[in-house]
C-alpha atoms as a PDB file:
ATOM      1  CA  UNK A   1     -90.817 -26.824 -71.985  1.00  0.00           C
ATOM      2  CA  UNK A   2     -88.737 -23.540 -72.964  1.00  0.00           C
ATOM      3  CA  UNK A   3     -90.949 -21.123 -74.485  1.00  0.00           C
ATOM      4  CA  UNK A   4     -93.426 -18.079 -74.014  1.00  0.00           C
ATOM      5  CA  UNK A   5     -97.176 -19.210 -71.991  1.00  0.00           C
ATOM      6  CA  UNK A   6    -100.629 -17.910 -70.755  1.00  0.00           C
ATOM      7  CA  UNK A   7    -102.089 -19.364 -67.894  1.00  0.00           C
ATOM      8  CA  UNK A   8    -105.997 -18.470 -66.875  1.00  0.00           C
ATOM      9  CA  UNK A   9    -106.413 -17.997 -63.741  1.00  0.00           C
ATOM     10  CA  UNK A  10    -109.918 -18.306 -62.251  1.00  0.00           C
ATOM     11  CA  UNK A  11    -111.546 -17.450 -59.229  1.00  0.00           C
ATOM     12  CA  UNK A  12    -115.118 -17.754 -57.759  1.00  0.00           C
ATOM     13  CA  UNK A  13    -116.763 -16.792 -54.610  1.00  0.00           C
ATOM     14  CA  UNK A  14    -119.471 -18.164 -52.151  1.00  0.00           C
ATOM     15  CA  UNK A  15    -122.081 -16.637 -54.777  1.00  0.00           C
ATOM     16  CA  UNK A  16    -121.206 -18.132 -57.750  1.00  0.00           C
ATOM     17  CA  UNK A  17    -119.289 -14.926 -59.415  1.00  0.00           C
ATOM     18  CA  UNK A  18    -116.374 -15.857 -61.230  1.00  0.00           C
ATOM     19  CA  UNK A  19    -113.089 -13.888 -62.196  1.00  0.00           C
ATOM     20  CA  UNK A  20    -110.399 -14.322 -64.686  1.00  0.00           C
ATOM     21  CA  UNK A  21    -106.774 -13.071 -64.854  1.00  0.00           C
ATOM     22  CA  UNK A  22    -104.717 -14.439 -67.400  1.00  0.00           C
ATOM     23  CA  UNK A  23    -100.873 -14.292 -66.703  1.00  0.00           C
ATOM     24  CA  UNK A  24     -98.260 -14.197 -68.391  1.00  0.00           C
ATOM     25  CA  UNK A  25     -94.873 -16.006 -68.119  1.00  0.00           C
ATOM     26  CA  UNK A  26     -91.919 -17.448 -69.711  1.00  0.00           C
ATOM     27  CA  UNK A  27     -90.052 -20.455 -69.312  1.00  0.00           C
ATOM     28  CA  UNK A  28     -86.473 -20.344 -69.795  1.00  0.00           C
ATOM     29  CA  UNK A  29     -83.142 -21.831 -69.577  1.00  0.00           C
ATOM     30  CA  UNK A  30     -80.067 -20.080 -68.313  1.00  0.00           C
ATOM     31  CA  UNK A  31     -77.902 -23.117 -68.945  1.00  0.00           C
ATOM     32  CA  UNK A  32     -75.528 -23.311 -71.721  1.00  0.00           C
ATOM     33  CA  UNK A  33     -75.797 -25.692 -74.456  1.00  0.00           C
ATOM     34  CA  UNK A  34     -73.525 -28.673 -74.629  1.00  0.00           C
ATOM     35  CA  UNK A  35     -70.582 -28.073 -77.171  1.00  0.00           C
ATOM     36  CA  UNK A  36     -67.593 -30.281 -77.388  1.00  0.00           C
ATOM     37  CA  UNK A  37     -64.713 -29.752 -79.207  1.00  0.00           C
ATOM     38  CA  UNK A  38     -62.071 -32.490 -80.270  1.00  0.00           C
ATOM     39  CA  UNK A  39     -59.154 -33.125 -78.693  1.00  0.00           C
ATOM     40  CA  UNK A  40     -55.541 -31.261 -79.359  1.00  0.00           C
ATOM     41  CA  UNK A  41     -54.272 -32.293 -82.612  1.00  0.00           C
ATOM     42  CA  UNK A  42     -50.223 -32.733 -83.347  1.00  0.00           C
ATOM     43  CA  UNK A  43     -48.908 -33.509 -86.439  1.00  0.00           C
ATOM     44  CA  UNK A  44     -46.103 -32.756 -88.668  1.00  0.00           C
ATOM     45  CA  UNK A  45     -46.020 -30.035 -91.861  1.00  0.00           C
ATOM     46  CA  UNK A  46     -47.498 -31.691 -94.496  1.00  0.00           C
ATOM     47  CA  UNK A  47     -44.110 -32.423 -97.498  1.00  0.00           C
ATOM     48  CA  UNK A  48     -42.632 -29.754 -98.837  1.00  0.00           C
ATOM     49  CA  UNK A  49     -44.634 -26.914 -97.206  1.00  0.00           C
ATOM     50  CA  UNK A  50     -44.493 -24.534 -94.171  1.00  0.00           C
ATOM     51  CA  UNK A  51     -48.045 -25.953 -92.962  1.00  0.00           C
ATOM     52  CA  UNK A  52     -50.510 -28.869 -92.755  1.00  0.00           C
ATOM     53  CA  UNK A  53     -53.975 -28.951 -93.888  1.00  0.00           C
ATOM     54  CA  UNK A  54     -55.644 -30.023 -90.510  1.00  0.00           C
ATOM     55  CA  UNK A  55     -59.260 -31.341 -91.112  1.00  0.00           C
ATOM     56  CA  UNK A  56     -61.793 -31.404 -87.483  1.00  0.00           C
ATOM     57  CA  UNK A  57     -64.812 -31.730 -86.807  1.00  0.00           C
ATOM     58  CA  UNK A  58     -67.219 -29.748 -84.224  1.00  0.00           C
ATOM     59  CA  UNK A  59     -70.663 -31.418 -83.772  1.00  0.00           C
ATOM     60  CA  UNK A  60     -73.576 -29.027 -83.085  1.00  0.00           C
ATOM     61  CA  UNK A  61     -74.360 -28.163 -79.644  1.00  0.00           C
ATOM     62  CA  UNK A  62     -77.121 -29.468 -77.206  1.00  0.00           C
ATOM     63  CA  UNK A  63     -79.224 -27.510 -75.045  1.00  0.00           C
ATOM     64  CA  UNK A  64     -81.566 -28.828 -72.631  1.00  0.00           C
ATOM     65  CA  UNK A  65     -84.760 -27.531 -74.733  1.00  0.00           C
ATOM     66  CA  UNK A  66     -83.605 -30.574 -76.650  1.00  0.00           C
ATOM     67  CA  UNK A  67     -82.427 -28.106 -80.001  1.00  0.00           C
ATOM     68  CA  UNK A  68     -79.337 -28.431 -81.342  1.00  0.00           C
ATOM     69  CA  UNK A  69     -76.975 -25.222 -81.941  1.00  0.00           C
ATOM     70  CA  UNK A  70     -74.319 -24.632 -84.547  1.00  0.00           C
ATOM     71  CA  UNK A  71     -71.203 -23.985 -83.383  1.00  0.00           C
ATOM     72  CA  UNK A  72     -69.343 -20.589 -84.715  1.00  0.00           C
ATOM     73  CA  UNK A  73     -65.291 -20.153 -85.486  1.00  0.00           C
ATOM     74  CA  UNK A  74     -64.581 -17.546 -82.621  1.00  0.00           C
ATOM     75  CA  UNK A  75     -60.843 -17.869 -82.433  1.00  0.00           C
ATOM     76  CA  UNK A  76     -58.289 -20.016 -84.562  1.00  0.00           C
ATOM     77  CA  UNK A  77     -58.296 -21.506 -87.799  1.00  0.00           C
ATOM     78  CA  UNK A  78     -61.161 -23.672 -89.514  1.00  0.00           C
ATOM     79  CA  UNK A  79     -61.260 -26.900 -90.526  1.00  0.00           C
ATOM     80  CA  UNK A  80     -59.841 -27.876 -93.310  1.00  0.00           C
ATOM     81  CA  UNK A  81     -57.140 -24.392 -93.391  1.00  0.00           C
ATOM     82  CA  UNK A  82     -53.487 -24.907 -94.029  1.00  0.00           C
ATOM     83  CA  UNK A  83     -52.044 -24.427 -89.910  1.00  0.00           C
ATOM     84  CA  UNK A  84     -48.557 -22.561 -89.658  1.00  0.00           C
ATOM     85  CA  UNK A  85     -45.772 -24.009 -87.522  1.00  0.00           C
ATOM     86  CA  UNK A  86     -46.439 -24.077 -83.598  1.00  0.00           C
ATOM     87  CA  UNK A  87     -49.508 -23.887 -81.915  1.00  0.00           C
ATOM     88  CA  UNK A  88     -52.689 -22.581 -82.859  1.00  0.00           C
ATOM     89  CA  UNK A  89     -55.291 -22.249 -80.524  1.00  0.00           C
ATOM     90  CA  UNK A  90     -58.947 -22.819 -81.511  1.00  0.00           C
ATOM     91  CA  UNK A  91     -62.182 -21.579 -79.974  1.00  0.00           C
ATOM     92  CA  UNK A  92     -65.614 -22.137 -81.075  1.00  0.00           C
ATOM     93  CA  UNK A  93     -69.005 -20.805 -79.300  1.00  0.00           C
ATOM     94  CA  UNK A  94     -72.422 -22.013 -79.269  1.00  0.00           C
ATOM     95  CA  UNK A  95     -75.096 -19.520 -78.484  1.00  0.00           C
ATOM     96  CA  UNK A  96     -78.904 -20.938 -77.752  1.00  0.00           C
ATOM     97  CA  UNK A  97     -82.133 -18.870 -78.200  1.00  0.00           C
ATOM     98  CA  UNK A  98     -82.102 -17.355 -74.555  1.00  0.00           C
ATOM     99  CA  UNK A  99     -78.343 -15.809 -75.674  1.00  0.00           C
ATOM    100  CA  UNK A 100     -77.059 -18.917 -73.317  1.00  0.00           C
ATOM    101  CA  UNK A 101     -73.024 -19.225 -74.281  1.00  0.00           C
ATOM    102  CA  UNK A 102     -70.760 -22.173 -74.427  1.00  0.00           C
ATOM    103  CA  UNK A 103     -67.150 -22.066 -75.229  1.00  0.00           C
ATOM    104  CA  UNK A 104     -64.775 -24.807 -76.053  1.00  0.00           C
ATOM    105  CA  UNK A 105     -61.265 -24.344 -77.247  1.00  0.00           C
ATOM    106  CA  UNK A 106     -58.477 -27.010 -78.582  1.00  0.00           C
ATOM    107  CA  UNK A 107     -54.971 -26.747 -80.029  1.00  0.00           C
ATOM    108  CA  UNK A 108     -53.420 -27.545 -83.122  1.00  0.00           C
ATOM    109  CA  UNK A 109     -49.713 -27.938 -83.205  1.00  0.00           C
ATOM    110  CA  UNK A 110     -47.763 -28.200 -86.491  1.00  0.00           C
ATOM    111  CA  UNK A 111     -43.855 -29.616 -85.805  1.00  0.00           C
ATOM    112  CA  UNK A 112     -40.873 -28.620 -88.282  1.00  0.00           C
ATOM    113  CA  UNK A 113     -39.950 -31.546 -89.795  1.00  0.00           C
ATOM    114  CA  UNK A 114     -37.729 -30.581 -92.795  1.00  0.00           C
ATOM    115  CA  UNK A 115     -33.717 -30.028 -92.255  1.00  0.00           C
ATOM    116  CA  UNK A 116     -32.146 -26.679 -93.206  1.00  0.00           C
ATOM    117  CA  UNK A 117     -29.467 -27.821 -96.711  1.00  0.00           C
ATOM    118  CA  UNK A 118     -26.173 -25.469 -96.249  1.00  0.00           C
ATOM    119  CA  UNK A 119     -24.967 -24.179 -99.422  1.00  0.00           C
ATOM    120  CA  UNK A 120     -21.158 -24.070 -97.548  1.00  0.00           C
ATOM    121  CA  UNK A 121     -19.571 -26.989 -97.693  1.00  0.00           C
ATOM    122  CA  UNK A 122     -18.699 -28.722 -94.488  1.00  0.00           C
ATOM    123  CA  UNK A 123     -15.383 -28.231 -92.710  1.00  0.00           C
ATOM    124  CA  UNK A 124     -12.345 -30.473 -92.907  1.00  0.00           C
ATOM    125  CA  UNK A 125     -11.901 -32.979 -90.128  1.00  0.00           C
ATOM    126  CA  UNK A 126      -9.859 -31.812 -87.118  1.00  0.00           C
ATOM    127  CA  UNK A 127      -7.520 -32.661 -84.961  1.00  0.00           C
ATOM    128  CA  UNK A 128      -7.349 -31.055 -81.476  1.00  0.00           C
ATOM    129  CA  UNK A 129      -4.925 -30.775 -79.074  1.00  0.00           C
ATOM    130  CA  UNK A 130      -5.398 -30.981 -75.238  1.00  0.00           C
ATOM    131  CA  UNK A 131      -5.004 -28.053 -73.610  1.00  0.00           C
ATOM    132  CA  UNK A 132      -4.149 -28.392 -69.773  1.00  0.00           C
ATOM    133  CA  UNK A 133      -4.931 -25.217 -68.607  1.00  0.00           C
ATOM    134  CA  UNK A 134      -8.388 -24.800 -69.517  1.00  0.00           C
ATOM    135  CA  UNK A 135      -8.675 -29.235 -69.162  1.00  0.00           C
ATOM    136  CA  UNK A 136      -9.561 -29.038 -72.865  1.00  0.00           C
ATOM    137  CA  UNK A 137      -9.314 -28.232 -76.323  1.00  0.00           C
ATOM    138  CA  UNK A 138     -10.325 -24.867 -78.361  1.00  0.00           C
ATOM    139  CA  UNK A 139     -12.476 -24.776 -81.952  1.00  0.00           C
ATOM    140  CA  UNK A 140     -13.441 -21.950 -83.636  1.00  0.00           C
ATOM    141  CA  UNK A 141     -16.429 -22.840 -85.593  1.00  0.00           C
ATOM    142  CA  UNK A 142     -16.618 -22.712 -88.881  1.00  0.00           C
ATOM    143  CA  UNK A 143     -18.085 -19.921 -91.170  1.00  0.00           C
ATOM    144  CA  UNK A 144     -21.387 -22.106 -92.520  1.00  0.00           C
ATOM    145  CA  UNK A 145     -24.037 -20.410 -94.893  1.00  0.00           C
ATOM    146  CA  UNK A 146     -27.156 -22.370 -94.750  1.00  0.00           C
ATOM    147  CA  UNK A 147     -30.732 -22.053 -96.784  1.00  0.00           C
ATOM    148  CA  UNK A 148     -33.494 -22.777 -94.985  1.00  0.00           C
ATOM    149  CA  UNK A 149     -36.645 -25.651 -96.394  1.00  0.00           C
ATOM    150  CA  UNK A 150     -38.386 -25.177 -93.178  1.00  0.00           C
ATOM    151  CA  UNK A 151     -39.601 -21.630 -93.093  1.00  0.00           C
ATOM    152  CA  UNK A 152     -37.709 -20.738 -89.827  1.00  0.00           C
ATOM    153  CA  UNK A 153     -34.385 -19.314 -89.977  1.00  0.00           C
ATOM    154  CA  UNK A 154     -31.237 -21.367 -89.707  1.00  0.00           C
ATOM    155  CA  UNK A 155     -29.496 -21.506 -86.266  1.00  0.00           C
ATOM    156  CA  UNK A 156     -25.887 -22.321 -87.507  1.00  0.00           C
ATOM    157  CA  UNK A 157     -23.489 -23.561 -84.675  1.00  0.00           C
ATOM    158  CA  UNK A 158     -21.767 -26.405 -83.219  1.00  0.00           C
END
């Protein structure tokens, strides 16, 4: 077992005499505890905000003394936090009584879902005409002003 000892040793001759050391000596592990994190998380913005409350859970670590180890935020966003658009990546480390490390990281990815609303009205309908020399047709587009729900800036275009 992990752990601090003191072992007698003895010794005794052809007379009879007898002699004693004790020793010293400590058992330990230089293995890293067991910590496993979940698996990547995607989801979409939770409705009518810029993030989504993402809830996880990271179960204490094992070590082979048979102790379990709380796990520590190193990196990221905890459970239960409100995660921004794209992808956040999340670290936790366990550290056992020897100072023994483990790492284990996972992402979180948040997708836009919500539609930029113009404020411009949308153009007439067309019509174009072929043009030969350039085997096509020409459009300017239009001049669009655009507010956007989805906390990323419009990209206006056709």
């Amino acid at each position: 077992s992990i752990g601090h000892y003191t072992s007698v040793w003895k010794g005794t001759d052809g007379y009879g005499n007898v002699g004693t050391c004790p020793v010293h000596f400590t058992v330990q592990s230089n293995q890293a505890p067991n910590l496993i994190c979940p698996h990547s998380i995607t989801t979409q913005n939770d409705s009518g905000l810029c993030t989504a409350k993402i809830d996880y859970t990271i179960a204490p670590a094992l070590d082979v003394d048979g102790h379990f180890y709380n796990p520590v935020l190193y990196s990221g966003l905890d459970s239960g936090a409100a995660f921004p658009f794209g992808t956040t990546n999340v670290i936790y480390i366990a550290t056992d009584i020897g100072n023994t490390r483990a790492l284990c990281s996972f992402d979180v990815t948040v997708k836009d879902t919500i539609a930029p609303v113009f404020t411009s009205g949308c153009p007439n309908d067309t019509i174009l005409n072929f043009n030969p020399v350039i085997c096509g047709a020409q459009l300017s587009p239009p001049v669009l002003t655009g507010i956007s729900y989805d906390c990323v800036p419009p990209r206006i275009g056709i």
